[in-house]
N, C-alpha and C. Protein backbone atom coordinates (compact mmCIF):
# COMPACT_ATOMS: atom_id res chain seq x y z
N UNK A 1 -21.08 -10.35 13.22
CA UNK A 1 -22.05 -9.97 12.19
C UNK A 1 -21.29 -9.29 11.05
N UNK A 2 -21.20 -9.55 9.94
CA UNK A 2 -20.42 -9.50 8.73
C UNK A 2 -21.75 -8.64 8.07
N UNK A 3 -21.15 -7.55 7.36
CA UNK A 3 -21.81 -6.44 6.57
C UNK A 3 -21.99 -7.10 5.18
N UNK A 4 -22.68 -6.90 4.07
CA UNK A 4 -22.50 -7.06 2.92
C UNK A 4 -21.78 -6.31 2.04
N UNK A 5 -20.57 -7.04 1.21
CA UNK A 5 -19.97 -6.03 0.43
C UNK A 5 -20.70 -5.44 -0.37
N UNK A 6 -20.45 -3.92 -1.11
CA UNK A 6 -21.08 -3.29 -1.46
C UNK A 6 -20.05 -3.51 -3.18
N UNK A 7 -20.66 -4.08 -3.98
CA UNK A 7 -19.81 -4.13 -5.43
C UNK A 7 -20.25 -2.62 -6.35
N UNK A 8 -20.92 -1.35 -6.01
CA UNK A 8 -20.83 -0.80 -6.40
C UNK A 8 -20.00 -0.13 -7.31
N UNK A 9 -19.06 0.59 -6.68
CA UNK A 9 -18.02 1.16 -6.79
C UNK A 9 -16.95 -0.23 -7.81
N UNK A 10 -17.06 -1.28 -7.51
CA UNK A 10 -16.31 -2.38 -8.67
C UNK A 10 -17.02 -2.08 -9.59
N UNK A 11 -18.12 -2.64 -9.19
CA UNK A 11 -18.91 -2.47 -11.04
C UNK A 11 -18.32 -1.03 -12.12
N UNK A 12 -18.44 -0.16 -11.44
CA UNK A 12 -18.05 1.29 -12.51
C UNK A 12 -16.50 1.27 -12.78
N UNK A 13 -16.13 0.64 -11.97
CA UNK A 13 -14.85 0.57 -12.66
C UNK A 13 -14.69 -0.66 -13.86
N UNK A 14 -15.24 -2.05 -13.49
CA UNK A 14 -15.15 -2.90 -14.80
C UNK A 14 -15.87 -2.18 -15.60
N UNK A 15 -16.87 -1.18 -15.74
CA UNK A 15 -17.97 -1.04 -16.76
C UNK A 15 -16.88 0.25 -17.65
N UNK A 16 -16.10 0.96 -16.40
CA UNK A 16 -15.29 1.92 -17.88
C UNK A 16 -13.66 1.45 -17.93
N UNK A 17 -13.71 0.28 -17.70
CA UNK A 17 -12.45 -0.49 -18.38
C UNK A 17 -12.86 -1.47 -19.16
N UNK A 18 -14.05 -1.42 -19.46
CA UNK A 18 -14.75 -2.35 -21.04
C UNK A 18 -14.89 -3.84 -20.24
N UNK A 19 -15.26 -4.28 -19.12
CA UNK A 19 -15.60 -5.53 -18.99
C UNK A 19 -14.94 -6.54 -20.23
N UNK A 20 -13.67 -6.40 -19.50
CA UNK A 20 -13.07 -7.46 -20.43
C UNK A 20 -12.19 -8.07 -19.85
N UNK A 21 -11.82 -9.90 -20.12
CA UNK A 21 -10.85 -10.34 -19.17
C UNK A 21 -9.37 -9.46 -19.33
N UNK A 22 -8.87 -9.12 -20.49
CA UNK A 22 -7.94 -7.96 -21.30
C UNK A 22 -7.35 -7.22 -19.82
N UNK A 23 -8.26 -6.67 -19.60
CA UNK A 23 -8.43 -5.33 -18.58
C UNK A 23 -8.13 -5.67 -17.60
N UNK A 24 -7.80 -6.75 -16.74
CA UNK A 24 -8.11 -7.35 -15.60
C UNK A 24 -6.91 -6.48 -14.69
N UNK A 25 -5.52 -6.36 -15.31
CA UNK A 25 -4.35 -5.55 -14.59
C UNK A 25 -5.50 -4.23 -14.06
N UNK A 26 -5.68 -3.69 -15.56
CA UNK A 26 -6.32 -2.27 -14.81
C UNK A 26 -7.21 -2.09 -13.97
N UNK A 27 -8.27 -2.93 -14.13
CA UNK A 27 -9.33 -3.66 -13.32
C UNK A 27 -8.61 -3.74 -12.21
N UNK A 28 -7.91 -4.12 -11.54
CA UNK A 28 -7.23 -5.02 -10.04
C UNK A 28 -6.59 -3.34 -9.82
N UNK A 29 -5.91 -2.66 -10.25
CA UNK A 29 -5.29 -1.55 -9.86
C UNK A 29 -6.02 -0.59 -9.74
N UNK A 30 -7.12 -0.10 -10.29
CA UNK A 30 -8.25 0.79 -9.87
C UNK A 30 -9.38 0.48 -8.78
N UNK A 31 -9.49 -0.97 -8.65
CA UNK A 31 -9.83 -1.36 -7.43
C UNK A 31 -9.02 -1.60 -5.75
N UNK A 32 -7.73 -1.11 -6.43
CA UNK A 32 -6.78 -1.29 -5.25
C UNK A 32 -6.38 0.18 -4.77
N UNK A 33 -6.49 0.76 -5.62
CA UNK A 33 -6.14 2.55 -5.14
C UNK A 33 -7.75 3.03 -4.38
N UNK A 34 -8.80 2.18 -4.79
CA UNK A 34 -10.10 2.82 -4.13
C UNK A 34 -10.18 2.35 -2.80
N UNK A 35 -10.02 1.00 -2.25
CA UNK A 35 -9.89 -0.12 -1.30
C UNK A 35 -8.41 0.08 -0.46
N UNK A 36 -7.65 0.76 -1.38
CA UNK A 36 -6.03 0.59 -0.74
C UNK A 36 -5.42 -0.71 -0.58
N UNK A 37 -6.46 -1.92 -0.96
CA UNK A 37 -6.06 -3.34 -0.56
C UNK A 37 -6.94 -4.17 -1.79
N UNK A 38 -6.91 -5.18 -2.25
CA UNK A 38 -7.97 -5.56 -2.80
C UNK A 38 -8.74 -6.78 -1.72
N UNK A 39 -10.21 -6.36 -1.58
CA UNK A 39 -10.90 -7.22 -0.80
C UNK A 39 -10.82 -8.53 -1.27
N UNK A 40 -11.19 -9.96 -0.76
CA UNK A 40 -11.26 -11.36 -0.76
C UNK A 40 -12.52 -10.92 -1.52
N UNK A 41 -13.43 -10.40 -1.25
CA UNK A 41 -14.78 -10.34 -2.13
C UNK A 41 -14.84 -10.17 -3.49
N UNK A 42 -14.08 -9.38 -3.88
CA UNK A 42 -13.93 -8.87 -5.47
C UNK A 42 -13.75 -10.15 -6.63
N UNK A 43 -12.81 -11.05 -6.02
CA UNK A 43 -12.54 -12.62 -7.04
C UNK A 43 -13.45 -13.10 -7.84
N UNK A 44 -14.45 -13.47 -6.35
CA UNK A 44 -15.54 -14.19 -7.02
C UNK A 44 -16.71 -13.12 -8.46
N UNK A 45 -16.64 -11.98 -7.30
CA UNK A 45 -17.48 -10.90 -8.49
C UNK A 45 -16.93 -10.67 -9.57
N UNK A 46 -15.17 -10.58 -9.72
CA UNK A 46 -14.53 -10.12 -10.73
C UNK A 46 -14.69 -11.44 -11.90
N UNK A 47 -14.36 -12.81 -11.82
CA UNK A 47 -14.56 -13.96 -12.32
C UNK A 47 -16.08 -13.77 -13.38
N UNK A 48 -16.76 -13.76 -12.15
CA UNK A 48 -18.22 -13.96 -13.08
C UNK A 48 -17.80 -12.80 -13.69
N UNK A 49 -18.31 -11.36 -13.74
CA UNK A 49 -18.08 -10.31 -14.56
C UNK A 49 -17.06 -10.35 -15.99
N UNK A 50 -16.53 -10.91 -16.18
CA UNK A 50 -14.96 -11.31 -16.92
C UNK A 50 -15.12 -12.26 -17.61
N UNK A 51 -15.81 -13.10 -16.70
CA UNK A 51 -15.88 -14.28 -17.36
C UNK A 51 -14.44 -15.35 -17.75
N UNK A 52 -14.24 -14.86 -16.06
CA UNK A 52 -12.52 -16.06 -16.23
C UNK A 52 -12.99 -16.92 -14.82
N UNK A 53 -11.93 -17.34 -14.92
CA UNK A 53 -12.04 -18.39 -13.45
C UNK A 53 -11.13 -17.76 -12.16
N UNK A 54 -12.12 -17.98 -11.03
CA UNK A 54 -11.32 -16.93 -9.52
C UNK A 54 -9.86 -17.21 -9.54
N UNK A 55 -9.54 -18.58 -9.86
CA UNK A 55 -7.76 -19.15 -10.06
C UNK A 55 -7.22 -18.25 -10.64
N UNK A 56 -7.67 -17.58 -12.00
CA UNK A 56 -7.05 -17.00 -12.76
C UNK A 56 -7.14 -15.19 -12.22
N UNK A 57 -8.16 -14.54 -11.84
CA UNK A 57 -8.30 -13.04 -11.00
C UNK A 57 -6.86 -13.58 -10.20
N UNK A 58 -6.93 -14.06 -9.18
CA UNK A 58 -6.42 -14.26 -8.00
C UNK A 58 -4.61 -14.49 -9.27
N UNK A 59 -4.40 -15.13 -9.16
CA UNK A 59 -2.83 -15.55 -9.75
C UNK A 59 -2.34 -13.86 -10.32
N UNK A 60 -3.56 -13.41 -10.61
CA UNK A 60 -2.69 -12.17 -11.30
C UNK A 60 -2.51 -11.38 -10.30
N UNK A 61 -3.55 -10.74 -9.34
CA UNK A 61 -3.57 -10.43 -7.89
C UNK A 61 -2.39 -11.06 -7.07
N UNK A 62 -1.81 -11.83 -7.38
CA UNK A 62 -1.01 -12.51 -6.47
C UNK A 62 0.77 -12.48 -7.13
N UNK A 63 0.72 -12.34 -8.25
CA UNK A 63 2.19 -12.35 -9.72
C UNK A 63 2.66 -11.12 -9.24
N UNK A 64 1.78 -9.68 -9.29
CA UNK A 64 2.51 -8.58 -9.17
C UNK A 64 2.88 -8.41 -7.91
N UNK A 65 4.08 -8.15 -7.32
CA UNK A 65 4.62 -7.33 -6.39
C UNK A 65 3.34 -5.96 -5.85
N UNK A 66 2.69 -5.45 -6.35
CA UNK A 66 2.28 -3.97 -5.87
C UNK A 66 1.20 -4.07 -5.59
N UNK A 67 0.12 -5.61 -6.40
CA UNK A 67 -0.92 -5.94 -5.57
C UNK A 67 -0.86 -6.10 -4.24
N UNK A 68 -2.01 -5.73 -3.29
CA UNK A 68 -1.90 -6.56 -1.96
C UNK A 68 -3.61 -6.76 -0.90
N UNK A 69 -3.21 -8.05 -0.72
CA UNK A 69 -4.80 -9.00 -0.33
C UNK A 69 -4.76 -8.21 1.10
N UNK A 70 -4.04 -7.38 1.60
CA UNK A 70 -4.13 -6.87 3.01
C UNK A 70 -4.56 -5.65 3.13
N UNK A 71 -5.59 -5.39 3.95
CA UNK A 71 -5.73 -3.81 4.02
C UNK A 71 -4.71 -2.75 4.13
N UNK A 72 -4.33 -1.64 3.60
CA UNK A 72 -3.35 -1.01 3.86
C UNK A 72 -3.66 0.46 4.65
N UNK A 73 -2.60 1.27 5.31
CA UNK A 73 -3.24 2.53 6.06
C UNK A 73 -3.30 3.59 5.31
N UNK A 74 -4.29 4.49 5.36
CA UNK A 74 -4.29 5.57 4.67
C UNK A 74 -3.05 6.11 4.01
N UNK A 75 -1.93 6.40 5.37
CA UNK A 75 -0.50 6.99 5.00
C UNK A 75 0.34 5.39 4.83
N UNK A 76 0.90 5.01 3.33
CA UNK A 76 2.02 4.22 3.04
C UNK A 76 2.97 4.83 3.16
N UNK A 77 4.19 4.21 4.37
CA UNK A 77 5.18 4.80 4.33
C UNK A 77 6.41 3.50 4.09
N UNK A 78 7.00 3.80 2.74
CA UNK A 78 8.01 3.06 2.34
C UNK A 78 9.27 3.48 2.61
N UNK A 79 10.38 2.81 3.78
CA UNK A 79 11.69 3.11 3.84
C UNK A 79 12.22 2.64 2.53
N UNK A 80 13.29 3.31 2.01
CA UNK A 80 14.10 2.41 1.30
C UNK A 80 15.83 2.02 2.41
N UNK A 81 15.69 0.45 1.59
CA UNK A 81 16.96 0.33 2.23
C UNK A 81 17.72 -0.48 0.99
N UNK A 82 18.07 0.12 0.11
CA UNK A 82 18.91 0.26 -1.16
C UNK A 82 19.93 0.17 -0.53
N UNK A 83 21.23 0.01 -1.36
CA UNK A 83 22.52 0.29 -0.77
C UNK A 83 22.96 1.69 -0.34
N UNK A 84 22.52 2.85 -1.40
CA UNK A 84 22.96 3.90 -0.83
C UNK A 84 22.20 4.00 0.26
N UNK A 85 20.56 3.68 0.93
CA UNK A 85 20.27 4.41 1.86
C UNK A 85 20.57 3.41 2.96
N UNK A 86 20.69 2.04 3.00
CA UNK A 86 21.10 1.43 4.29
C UNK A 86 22.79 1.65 4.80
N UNK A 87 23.52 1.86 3.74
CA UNK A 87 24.82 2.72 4.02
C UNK A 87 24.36 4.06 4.92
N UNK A 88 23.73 4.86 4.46
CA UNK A 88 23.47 5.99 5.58
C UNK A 88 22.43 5.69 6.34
N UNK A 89 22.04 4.60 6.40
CA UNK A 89 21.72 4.14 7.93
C UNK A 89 20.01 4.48 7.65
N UNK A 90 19.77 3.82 6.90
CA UNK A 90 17.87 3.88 6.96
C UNK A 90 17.26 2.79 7.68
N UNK A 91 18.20 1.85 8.44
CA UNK A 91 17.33 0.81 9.24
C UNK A 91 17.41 1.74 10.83
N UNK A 92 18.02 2.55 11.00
CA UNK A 92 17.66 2.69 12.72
C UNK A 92 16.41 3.76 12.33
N UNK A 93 16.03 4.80 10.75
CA UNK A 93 14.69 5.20 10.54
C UNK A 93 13.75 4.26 10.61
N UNK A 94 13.69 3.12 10.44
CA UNK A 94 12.74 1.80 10.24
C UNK A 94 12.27 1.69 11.63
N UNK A 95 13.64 1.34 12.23
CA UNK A 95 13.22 0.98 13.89
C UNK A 95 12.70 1.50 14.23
N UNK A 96 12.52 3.32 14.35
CA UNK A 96 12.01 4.46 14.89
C UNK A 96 10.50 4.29 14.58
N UNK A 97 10.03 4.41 13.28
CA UNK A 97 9.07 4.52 12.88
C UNK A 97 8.47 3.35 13.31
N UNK A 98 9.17 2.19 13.24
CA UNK A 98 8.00 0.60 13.75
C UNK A 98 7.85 0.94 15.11
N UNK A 99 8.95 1.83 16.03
CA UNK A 99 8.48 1.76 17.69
C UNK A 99 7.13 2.33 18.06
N UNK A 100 7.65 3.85 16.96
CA UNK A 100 6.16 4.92 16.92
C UNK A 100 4.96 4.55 16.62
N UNK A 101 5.31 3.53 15.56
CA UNK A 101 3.67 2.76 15.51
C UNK A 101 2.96 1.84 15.82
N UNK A 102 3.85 1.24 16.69
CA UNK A 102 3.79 0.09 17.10
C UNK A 102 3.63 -1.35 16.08
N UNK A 103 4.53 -0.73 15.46
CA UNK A 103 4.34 -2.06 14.34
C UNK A 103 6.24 -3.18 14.27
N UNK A 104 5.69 -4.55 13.70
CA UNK A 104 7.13 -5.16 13.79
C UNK A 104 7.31 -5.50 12.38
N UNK A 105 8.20 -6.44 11.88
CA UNK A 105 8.70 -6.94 10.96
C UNK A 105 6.73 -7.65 9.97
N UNK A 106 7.03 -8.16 11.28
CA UNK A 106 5.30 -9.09 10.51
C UNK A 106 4.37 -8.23 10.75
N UNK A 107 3.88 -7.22 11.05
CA UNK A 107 2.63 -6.31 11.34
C UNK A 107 3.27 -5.05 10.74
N UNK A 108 3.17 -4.44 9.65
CA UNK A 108 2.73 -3.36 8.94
C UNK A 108 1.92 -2.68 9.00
N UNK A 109 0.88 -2.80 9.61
CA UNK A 109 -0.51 -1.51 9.57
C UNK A 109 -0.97 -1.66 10.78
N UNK A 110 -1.03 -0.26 10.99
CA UNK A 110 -1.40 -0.38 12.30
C UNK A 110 -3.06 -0.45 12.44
N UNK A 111 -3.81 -0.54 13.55
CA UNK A 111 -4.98 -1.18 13.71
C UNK A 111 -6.36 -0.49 13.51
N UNK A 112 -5.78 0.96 13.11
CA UNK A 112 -6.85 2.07 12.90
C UNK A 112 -6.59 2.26 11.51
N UNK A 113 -5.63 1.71 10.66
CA UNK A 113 -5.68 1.59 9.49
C UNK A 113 -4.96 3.24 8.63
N UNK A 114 -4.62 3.43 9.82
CA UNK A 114 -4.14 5.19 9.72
C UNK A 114 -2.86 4.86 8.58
N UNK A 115 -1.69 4.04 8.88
CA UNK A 115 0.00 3.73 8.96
C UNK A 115 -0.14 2.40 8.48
N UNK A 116 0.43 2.30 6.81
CA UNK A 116 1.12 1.05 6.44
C UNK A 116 2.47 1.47 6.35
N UNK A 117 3.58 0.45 6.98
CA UNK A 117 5.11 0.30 6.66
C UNK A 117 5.73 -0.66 6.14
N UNK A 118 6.39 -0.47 4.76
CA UNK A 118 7.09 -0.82 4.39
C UNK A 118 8.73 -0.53 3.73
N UNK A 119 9.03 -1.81 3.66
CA UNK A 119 10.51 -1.69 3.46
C UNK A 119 10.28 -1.72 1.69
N UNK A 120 11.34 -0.99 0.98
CA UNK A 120 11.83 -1.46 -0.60
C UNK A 120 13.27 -1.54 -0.54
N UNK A 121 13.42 -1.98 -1.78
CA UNK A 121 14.52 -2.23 -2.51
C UNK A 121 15.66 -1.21 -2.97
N UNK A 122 14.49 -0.48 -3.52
CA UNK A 122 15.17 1.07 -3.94
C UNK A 122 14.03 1.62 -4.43
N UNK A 123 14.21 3.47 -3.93
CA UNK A 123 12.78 4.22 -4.72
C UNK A 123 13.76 4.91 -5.49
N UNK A 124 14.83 4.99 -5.77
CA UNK A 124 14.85 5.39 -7.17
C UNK A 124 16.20 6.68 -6.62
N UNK A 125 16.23 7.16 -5.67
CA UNK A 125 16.56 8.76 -4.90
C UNK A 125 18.19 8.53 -4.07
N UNK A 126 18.33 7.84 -4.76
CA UNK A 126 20.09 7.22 -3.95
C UNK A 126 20.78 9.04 -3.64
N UNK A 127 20.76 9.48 -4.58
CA UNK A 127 21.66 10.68 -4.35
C UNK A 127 21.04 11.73 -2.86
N UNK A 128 19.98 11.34 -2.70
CA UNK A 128 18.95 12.26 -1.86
C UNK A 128 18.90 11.21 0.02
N UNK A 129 19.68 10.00 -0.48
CA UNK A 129 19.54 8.58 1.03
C UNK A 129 19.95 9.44 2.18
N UNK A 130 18.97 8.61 3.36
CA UNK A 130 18.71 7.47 3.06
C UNK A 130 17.24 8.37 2.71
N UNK A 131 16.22 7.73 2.51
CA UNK A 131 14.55 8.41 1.61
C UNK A 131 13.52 7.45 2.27
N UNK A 132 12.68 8.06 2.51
CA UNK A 132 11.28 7.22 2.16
C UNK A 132 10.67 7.72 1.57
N UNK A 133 8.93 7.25 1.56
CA UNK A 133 8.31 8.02 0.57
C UNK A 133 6.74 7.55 1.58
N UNK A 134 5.81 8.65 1.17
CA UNK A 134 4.71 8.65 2.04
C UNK A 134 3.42 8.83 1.09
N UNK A 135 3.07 7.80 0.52
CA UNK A 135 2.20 7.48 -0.68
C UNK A 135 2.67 8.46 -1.90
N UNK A 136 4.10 7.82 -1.95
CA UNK A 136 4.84 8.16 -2.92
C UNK A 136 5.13 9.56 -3.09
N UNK A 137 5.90 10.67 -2.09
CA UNK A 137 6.05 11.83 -2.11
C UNK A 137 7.01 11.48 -1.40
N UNK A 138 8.00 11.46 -1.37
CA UNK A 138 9.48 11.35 -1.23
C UNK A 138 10.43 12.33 -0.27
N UNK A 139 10.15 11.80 0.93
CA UNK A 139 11.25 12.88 1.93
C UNK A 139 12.41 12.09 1.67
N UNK A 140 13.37 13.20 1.98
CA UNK A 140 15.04 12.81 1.35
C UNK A 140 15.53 13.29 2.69
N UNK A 141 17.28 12.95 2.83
CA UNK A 141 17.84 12.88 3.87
C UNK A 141 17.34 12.66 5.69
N UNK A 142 16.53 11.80 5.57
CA UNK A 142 15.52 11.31 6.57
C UNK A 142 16.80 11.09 7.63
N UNK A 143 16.34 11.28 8.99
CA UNK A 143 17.38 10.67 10.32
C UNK A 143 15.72 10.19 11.14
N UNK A 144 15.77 8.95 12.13
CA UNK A 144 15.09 8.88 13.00
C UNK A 144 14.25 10.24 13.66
N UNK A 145 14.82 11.23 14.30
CA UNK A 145 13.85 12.02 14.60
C UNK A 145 13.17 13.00 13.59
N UNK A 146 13.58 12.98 12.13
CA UNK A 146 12.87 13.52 11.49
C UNK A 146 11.78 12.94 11.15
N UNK A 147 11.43 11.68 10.72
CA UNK A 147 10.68 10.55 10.95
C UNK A 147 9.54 10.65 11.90
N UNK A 148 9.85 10.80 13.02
CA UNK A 148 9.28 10.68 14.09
C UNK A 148 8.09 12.38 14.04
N UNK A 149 9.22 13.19 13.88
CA UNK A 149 8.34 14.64 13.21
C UNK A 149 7.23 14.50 12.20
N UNK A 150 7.45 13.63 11.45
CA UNK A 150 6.70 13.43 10.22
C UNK A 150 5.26 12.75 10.45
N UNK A 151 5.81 11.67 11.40
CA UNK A 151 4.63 10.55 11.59
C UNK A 151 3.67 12.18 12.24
N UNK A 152 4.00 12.81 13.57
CA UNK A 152 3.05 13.23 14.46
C UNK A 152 2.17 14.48 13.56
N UNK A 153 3.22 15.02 12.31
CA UNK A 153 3.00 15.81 11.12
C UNK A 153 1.56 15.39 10.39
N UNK A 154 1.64 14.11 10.15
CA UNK A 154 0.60 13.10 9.42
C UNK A 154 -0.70 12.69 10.25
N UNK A 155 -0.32 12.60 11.50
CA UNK A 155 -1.83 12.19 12.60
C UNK A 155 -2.38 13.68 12.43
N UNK A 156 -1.46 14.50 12.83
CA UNK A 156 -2.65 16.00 13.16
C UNK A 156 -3.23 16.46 11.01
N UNK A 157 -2.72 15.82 10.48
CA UNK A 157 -3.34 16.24 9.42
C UNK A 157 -4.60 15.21 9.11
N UNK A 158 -4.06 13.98 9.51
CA UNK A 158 -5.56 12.97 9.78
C UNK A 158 -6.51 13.34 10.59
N UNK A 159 -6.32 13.90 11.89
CA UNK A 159 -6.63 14.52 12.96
C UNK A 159 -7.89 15.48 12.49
N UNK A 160 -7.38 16.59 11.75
CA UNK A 160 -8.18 17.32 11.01
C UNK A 160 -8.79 17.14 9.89
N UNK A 161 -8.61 15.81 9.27
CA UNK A 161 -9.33 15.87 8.01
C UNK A 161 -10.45 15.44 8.06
């Protein structure tokens, strides 16, 4: 039994980004920080509203890197494995954190939607490697069991919220 999406919360956002096809980046990014993901539902609503074609919502949804059609977990946690931080060894932090969450290479979020993981390129913090960042707040000189501190750091603050 499938719920009905609720386009509320879309609508006020196309309505104060001027309902315009123009807008559509900002449009897709204010609907993705509310959702954490952008829903399959939004296309068709965003199209009519806009007045473009779903081919065209979707291609732009799909061009940027930072969009994403997948639900994501409350806490994003991005390793970097740049050169400076996979030199100091940010893949055995990776391993740690995918064991703790039970997540692999192909499964990123875990199933309560708590924990998305991902890998980058570089966040920017080479001098500070190896780094991640935890919806973009940046722990520096990370080792596996600090990691591991962090995740159980993050449940009891979910825990309580």
């Amino acid at each position: 039994m499938s719920r009905e999406f609720d386009f509320s919360e879309v609508e006020k956002i196309i309505v104060a980004n001027g309902c315009s096809a123009q807008a559509i980046i900002s449009i897709l990014q204010e609907i993705q920080e509310h959702y954490h993901y952008l829903p399959q539902e939004v296309f068709p609503y965003l199209a009519k509203r806009l007045e473009i074609s779903e081919a065209k919502a979707y291609s732009v949804a799909t061009f940027y890197e930072n969009f994403s059609l997948e639900p994501k977990g409350k806490y994003v946690i991005k390793v970097c494995d740049g050169t400076a931080c996979h030199v100091r060894r940010s893949i055995p932090i990776l391993e740690r954190l995918r064991k703790d969450l039970g997540l692999t290479e192909g499964k990123k979020t875990t199933d309560d939607l708590l924990f998305t993981l991902e890998t980058v390129s570089c966040l920017g913090a080479c001098g500070l490697a190896p780094v991640l960042t935890v919806n973009d707040k940046v722990y520096a000189a990370m080792t596996p069991d600090k990691a591991s501190e962090l995740l159980k750091t993050l449940k009891e603050e979910a825990a309580n919220a």
